[in-house]
C-alpha atoms as a PDB file:
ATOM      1  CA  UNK A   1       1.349  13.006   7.273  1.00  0.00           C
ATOM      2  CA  UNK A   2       2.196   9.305   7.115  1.00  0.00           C
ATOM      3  CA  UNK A   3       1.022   6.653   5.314  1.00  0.00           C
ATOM      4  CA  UNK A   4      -1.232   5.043   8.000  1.00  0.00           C
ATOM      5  CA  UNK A   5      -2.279   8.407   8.629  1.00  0.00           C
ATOM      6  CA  UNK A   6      -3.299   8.848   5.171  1.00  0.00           C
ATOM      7  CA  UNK A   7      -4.967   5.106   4.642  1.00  0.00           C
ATOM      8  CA  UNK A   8      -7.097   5.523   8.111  1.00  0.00           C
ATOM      9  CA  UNK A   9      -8.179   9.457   7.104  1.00  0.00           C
ATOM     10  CA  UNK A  10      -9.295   8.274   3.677  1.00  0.00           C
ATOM     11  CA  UNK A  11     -11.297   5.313   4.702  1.00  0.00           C
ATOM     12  CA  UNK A  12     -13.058   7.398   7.657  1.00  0.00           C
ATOM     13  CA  UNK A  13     -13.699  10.202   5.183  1.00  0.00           C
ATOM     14  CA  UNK A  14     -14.714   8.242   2.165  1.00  0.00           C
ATOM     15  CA  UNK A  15     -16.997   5.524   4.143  1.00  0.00           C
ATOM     16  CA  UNK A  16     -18.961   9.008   5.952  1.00  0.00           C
ATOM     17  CA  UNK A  17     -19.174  11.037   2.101  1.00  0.00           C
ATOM     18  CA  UNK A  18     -20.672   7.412   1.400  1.00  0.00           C
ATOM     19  CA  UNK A  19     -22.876   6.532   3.955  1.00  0.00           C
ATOM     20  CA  UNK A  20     -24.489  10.201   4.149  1.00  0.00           C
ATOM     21  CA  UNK A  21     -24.397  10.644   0.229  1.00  0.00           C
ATOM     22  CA  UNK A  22     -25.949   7.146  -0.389  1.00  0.00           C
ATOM     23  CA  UNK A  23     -28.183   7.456   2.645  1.00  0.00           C
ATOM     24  CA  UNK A  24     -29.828  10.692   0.895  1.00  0.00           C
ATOM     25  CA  UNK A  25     -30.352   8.554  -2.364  1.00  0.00           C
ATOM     26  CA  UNK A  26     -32.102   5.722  -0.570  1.00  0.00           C
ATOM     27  CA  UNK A  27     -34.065   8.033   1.711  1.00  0.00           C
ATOM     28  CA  UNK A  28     -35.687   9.847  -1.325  1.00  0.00           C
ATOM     29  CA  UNK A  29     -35.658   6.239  -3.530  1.00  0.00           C
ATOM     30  CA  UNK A  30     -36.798   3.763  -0.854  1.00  0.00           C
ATOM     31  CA  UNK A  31     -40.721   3.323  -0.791  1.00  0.00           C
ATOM     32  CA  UNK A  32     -41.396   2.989   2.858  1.00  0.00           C
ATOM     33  CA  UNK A  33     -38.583   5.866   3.583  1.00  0.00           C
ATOM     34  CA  UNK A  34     -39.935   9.233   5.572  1.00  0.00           C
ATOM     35  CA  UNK A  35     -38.588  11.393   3.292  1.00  0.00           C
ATOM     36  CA  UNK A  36     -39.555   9.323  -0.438  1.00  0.00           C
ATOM     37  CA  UNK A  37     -40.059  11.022  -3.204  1.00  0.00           C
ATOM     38  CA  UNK A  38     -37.849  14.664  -2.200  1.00  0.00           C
ATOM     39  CA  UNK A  39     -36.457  14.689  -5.548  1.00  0.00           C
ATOM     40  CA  UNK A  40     -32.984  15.745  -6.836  1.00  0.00           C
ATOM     41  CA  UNK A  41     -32.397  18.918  -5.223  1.00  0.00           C
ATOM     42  CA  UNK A  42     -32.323  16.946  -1.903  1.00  0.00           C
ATOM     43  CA  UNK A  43     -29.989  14.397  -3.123  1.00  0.00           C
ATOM     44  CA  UNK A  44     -27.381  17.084  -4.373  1.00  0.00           C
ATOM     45  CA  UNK A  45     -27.636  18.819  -1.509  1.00  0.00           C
ATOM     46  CA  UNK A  46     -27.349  15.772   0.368  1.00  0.00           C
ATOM     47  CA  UNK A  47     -23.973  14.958  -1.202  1.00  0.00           C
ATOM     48  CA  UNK A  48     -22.910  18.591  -0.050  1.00  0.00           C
ATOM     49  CA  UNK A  49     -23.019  17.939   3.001  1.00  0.00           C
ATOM     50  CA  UNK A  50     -21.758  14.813   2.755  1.00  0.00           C
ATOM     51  CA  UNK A  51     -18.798  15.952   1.377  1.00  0.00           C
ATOM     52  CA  UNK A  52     -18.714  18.155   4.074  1.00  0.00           C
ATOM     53  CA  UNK A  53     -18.913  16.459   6.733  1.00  0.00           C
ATOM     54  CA  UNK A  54     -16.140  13.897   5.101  1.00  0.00           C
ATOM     55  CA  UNK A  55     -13.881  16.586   4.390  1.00  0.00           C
ATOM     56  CA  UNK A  56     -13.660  18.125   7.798  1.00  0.00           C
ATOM     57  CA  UNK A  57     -13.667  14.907   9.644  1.00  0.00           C
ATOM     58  CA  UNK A  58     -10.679  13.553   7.760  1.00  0.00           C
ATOM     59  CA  UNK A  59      -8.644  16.484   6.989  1.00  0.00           C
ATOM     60  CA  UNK A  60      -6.631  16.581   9.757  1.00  0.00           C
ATOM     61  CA  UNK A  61      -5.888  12.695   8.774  1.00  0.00           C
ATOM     62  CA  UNK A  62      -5.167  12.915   5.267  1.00  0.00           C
ATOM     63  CA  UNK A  63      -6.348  15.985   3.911  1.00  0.00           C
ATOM     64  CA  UNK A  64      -9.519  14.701   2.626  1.00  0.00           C
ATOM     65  CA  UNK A  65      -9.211  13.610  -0.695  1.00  0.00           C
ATOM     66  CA  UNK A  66     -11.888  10.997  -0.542  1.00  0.00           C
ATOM     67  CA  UNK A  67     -11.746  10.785  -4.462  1.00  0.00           C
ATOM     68  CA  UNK A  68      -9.426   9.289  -6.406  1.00  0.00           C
ATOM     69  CA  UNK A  69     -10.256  12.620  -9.069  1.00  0.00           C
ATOM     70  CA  UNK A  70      -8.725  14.684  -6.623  1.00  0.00           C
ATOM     71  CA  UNK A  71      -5.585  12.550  -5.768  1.00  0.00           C
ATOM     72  CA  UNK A  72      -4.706  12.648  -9.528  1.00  0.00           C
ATOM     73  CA  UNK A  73      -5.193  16.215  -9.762  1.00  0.00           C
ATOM     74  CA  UNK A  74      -3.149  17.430  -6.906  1.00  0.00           C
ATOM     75  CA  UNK A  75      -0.309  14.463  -7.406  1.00  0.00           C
ATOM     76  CA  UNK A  76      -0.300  15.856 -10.870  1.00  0.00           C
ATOM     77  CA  UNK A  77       0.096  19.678 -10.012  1.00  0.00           C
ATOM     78  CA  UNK A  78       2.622  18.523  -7.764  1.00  0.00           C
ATOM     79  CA  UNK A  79       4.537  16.244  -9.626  1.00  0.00           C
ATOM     80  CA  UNK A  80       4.090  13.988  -6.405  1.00  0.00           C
ATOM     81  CA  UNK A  81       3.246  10.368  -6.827  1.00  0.00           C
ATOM     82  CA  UNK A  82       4.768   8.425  -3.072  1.00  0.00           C
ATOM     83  CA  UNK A  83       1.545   8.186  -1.489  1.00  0.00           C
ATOM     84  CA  UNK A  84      -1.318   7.734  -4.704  1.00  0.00           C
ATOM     85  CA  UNK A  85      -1.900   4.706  -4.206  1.00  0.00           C
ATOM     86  CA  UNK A  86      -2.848   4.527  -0.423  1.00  0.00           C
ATOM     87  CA  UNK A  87      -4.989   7.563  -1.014  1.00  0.00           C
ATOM     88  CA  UNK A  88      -6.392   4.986  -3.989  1.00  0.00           C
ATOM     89  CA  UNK A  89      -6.912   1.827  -1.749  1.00  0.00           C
ATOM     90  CA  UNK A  90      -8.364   3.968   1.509  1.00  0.00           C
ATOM     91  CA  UNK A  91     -10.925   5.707  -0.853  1.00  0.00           C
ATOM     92  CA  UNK A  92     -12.096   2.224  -2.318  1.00  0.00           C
ATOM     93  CA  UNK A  93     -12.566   0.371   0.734  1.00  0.00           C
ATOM     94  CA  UNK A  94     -13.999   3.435   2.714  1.00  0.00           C
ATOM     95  CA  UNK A  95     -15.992   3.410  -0.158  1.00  0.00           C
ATOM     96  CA  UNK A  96     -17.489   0.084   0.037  1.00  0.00           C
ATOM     97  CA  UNK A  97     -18.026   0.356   3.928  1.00  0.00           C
ATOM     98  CA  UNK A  98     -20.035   3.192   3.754  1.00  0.00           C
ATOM     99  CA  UNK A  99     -22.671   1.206   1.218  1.00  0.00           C
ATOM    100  CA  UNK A 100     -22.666  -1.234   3.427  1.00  0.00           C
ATOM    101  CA  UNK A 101     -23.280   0.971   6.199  1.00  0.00           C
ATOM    102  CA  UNK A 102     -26.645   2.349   3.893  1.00  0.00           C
ATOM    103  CA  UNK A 103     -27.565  -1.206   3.389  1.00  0.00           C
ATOM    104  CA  UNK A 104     -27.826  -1.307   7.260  1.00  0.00           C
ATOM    105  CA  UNK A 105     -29.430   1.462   7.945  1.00  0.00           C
ATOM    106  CA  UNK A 106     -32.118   0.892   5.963  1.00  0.00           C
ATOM    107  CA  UNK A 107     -32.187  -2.637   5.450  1.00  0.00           C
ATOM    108  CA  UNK A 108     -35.812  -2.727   6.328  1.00  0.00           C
ATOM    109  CA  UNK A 109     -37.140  -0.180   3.670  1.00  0.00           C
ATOM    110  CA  UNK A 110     -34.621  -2.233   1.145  1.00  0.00           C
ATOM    111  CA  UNK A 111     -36.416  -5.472   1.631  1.00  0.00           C
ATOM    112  CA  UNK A 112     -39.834  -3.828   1.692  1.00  0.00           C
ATOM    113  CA  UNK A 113     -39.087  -1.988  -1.518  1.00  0.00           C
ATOM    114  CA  UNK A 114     -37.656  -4.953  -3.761  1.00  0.00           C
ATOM    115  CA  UNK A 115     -40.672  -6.667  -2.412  1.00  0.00           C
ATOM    116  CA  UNK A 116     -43.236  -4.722  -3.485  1.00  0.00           C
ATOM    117  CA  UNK A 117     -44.996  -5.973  -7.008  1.00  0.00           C
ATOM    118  CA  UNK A 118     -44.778  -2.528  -8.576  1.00  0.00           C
ATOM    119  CA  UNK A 119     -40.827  -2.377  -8.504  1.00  0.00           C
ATOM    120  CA  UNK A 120     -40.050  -6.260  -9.069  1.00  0.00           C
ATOM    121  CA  UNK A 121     -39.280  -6.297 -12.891  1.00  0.00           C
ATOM    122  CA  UNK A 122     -39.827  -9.679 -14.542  1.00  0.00           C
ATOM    123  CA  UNK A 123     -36.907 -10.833 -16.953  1.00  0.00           C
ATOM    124  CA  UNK A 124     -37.427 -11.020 -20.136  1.00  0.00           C
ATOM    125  CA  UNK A 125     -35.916 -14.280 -22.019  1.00  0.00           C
ATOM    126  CA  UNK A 126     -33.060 -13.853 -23.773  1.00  0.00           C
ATOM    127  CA  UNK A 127     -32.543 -10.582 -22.537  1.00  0.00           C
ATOM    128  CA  UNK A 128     -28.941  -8.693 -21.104  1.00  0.00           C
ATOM    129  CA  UNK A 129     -29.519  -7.907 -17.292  1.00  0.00           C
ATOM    130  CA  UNK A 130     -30.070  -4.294 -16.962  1.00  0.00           C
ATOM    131  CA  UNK A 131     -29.784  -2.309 -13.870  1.00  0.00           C
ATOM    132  CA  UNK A 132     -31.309  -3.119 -10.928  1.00  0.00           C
ATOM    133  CA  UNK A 133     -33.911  -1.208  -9.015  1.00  0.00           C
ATOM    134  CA  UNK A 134     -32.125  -0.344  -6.693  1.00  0.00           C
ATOM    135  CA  UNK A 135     -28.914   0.037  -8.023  1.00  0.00           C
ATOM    136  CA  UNK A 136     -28.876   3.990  -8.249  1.00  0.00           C
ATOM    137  CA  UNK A 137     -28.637   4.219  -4.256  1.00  0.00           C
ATOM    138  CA  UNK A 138     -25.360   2.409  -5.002  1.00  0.00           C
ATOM    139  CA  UNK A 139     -23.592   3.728  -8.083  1.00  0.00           C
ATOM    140  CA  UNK A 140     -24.776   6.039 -10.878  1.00  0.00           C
ATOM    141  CA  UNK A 141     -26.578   5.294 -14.560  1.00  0.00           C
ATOM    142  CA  UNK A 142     -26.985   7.392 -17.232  1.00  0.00           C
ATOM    143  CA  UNK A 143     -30.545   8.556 -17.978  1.00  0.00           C
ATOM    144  CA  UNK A 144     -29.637   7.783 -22.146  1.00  0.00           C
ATOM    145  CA  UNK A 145     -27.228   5.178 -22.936  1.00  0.00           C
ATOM    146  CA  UNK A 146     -24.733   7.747 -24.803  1.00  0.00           C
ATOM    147  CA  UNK A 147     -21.035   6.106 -24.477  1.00  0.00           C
ATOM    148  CA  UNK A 148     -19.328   9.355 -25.518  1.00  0.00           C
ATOM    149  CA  UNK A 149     -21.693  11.662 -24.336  1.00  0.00           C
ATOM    150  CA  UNK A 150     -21.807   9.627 -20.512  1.00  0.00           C
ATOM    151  CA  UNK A 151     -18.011   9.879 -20.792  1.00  0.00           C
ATOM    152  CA  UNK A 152     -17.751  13.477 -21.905  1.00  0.00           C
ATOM    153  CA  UNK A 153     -20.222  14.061 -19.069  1.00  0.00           C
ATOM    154  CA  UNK A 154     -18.348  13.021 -16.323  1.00  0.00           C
ATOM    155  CA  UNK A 155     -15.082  14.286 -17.712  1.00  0.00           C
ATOM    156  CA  UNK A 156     -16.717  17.916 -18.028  1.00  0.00           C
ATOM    157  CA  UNK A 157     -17.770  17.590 -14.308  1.00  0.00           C
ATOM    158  CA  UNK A 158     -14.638  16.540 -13.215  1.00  0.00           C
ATOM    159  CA  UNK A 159     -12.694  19.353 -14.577  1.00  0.00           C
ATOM    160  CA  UNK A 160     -15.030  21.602 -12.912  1.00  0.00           C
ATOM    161  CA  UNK A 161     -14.339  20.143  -9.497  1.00  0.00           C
ATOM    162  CA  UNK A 162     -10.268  19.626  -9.772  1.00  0.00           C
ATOM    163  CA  UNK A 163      -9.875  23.063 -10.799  1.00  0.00           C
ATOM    164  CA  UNK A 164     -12.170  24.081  -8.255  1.00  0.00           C
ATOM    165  CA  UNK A 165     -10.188  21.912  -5.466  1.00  0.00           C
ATOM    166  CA  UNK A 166      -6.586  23.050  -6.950  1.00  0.00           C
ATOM    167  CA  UNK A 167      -7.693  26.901  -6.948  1.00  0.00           C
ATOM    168  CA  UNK A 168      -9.940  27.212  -3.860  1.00  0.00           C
ATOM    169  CA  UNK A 169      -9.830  24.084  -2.123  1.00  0.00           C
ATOM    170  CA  UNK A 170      -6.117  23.644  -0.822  1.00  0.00           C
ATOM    171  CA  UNK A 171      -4.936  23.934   2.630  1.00  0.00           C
ATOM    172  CA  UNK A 172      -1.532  25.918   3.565  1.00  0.00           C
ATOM    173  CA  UNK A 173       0.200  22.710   2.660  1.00  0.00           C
ATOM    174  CA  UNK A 174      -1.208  21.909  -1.098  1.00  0.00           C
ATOM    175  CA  UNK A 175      -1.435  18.612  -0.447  1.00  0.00           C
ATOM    176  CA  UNK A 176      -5.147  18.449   0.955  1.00  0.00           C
ATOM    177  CA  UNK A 177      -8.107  20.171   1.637  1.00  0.00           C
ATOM    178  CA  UNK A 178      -8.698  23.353   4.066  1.00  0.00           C
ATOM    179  CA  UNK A 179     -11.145  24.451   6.237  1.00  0.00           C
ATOM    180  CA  UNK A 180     -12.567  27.093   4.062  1.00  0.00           C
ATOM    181  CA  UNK A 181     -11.768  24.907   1.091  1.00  0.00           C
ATOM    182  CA  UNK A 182     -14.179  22.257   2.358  1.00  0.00           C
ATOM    183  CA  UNK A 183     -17.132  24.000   2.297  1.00  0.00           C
ATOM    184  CA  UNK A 184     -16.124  25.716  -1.023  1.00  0.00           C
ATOM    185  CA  UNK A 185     -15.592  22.395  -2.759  1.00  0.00           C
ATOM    186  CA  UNK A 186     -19.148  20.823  -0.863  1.00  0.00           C
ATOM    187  CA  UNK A 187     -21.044  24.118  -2.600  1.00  0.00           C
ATOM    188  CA  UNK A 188     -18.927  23.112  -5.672  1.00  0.00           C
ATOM    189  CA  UNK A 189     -20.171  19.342  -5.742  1.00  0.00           C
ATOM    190  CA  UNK A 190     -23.839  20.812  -5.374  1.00  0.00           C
ATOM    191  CA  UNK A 191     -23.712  23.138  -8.212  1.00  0.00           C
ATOM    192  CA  UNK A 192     -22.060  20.421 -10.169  1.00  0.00           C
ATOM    193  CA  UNK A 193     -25.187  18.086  -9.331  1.00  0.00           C
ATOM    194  CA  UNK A 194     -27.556  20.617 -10.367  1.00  0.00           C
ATOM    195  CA  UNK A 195     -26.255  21.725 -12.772  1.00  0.00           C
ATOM    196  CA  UNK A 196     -24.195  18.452 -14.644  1.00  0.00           C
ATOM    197  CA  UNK A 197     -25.857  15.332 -12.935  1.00  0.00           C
ATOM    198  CA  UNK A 198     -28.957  15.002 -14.798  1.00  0.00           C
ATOM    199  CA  UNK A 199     -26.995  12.948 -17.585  1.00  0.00           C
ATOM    200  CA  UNK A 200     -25.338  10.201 -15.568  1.00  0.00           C
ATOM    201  CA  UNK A 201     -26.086  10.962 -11.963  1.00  0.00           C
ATOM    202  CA  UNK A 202     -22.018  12.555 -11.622  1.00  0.00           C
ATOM    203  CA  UNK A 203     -20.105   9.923 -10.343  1.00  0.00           C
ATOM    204  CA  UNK A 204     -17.077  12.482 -10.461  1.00  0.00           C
ATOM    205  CA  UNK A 205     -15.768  10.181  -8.255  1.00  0.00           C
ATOM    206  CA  UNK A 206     -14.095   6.738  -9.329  1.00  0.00           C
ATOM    207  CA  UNK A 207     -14.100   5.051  -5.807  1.00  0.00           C
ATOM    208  CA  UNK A 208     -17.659   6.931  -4.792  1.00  0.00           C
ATOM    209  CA  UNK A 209     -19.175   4.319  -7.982  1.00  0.00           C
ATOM    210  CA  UNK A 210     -16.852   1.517  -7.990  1.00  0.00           C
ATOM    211  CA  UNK A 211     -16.701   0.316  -4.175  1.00  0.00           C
ATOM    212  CA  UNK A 212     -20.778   0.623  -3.804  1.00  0.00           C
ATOM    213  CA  UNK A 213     -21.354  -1.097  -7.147  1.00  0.00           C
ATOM    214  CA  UNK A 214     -18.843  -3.977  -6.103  1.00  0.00           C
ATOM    215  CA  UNK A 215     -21.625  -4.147  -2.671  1.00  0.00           C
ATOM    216  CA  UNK A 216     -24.160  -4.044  -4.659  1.00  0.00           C
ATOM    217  CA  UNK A 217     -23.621  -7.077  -6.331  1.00  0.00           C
ATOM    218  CA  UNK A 218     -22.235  -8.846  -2.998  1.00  0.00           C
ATOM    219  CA  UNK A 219     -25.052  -8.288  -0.954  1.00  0.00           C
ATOM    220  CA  UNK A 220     -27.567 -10.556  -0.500  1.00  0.00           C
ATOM    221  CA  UNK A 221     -30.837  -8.264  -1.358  1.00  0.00           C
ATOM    222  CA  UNK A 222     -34.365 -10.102  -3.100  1.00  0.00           C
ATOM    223  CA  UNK A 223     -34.910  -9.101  -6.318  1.00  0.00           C
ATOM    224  CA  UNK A 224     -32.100  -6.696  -6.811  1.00  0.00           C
ATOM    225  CA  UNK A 225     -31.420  -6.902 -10.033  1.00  0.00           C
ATOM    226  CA  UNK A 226     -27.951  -6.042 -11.828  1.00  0.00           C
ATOM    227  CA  UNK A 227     -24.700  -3.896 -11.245  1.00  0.00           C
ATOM    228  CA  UNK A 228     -24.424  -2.470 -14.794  1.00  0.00           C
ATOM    229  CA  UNK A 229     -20.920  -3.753 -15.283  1.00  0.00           C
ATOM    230  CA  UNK A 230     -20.932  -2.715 -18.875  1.00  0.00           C
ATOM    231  CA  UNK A 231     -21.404   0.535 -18.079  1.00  0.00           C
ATOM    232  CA  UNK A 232     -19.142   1.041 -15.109  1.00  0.00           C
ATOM    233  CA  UNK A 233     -16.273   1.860 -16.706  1.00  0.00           C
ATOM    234  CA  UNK A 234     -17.236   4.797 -17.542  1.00  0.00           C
ATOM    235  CA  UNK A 235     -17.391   6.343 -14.031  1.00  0.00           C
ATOM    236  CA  UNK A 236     -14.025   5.494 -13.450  1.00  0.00           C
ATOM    237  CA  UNK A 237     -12.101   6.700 -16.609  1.00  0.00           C
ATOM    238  CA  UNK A 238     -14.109   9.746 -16.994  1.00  0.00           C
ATOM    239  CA  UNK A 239     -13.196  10.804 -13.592  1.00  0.00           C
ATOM    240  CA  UNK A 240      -9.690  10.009 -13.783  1.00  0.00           C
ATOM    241  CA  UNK A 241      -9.566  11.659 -17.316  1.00  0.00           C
ATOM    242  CA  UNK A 242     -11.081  14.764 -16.278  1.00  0.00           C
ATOM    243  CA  UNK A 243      -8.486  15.357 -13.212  1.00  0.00           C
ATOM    244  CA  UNK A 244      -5.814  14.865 -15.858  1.00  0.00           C
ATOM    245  CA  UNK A 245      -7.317  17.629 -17.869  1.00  0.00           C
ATOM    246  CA  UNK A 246      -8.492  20.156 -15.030  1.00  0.00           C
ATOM    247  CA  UNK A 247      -4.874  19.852 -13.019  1.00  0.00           C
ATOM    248  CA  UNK A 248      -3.330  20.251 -16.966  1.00  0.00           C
ATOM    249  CA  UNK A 249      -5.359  23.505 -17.106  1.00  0.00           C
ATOM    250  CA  UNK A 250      -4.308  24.548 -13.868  1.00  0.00           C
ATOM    251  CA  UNK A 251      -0.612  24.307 -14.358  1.00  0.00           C
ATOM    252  CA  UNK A 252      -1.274  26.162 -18.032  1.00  0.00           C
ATOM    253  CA  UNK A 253      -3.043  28.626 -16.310  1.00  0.00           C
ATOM    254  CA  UNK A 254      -2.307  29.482 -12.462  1.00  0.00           C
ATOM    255  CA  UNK A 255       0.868  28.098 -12.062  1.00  0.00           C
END
């Protein structure tokens, strides 16, 4: 596959696991949404299907990374580096269209909901910005501010999903993933939400928190509150950090 292949599958792929995977959080978040208050067993099984639908729109583009977790992990098992960082750049910006794409579908139900008295949190003087109320429909928070538990949090989930992608996942060529590997690794994300994202939400995906945080705090929504910058480091290195450690395991153990 070529480069422009590559850039074109991993922004298509990465702005639909967006759009449908934030859509799910604002549907259940978002006051004046139909489907309010559905809890988290919707939302993981909204990012299943999300991932999904990503995966086997894209594959035959770029093999469906959409995660920069997974581009470490399989350039790692393959000692294959040329084309890391247009996987990188497509995720991000894919990334960032499809929260803007969320912000649009539902701008309505955004405006209504950082409107309404009950979710509008007066400042208090002196005090850091926190999150905003809306932030989790963008990027992910941890329920207790832990810095090595958050961290160890995400890197456990990640290792669970790269050694699920690099043993199951993989298409004839290695380099991407397969048709029966897609819905393997969707299944895979679920159980990881249910099982691993009541701690920080599982970012598990560097570009799935980074490029909807950065619209987050571009877009011009009342009352919005914060983007948690202090804390969005951790959603990124974990990530990357666990890939290192589940593709390590996999050459130790499979290879």
């Amino acid at each position: 596959m070529s480069s422009s292949d590559i850039f074109i599958g991993e922004i298509i792929g990465t702005a639909l696991l967006i759009l449908l995977g934030g859509g799910v959080v604002a549907a259940v978040v978002l006051k004046r949404s139909k489907a309010h208050g559905a809890g988290w067993v919707a939302i993981t099984f909204g990012w299943g299907f999300a991932v999904m639908t990503a995966v086997y729109t894209a594959g035959s583009l770029s093999g469906a990374h959409l995660n920069p977790a997974v581009t470490l992990g399989i350039a790692i098992k393959d000692n294959d580096w040329a084309n890391v960082p247009v996987y990188f750049a497509g995720q991000l910006l894919g990334a960032m269209i499809g929260a803007f794409l969320v912000w649009v579908a539902y701008y309505g139900q955004f405006h209504s909901h950082l409107r309404d008295p009950e979710i509008i949190r007066k400042p208090v003087e002196g005090a850091i910005e926190g999150p905003g109320p809306v932030l989790g429909i963008f990027s992910t928070g941890p329920e207790i501010r832990n810095t090595w538990q958050n961290l160890a949090t995400e890197i456990i989930g990640t290792v669970v999903l790269v050694l699920a992608v690099l043993t199951q996942g993989l298409n004839d060529s290695g380099k991407g993933l397969g048709v029966l590997g897609g819905l393997i690794v969707a299944f895979v994300v679920v159980s990881i939400g249910l099982s691993l994202g009541g701690p920080t939400g599982y970012a598990i995906n560097p570009a799935r928190d980074l490029g909807p945080r950065i619209v987050h705090a571009l877009l011009p929504l009342p009352h919005k509150g914060g983007s948690d910058w202090s804390y969005s480091w951790i959603p990124v290195v974990g990530p990357l950090v666990g890939a290192a450690i589940g593709a390590g395991i996999y050459k130790l153990a499979f290879v």
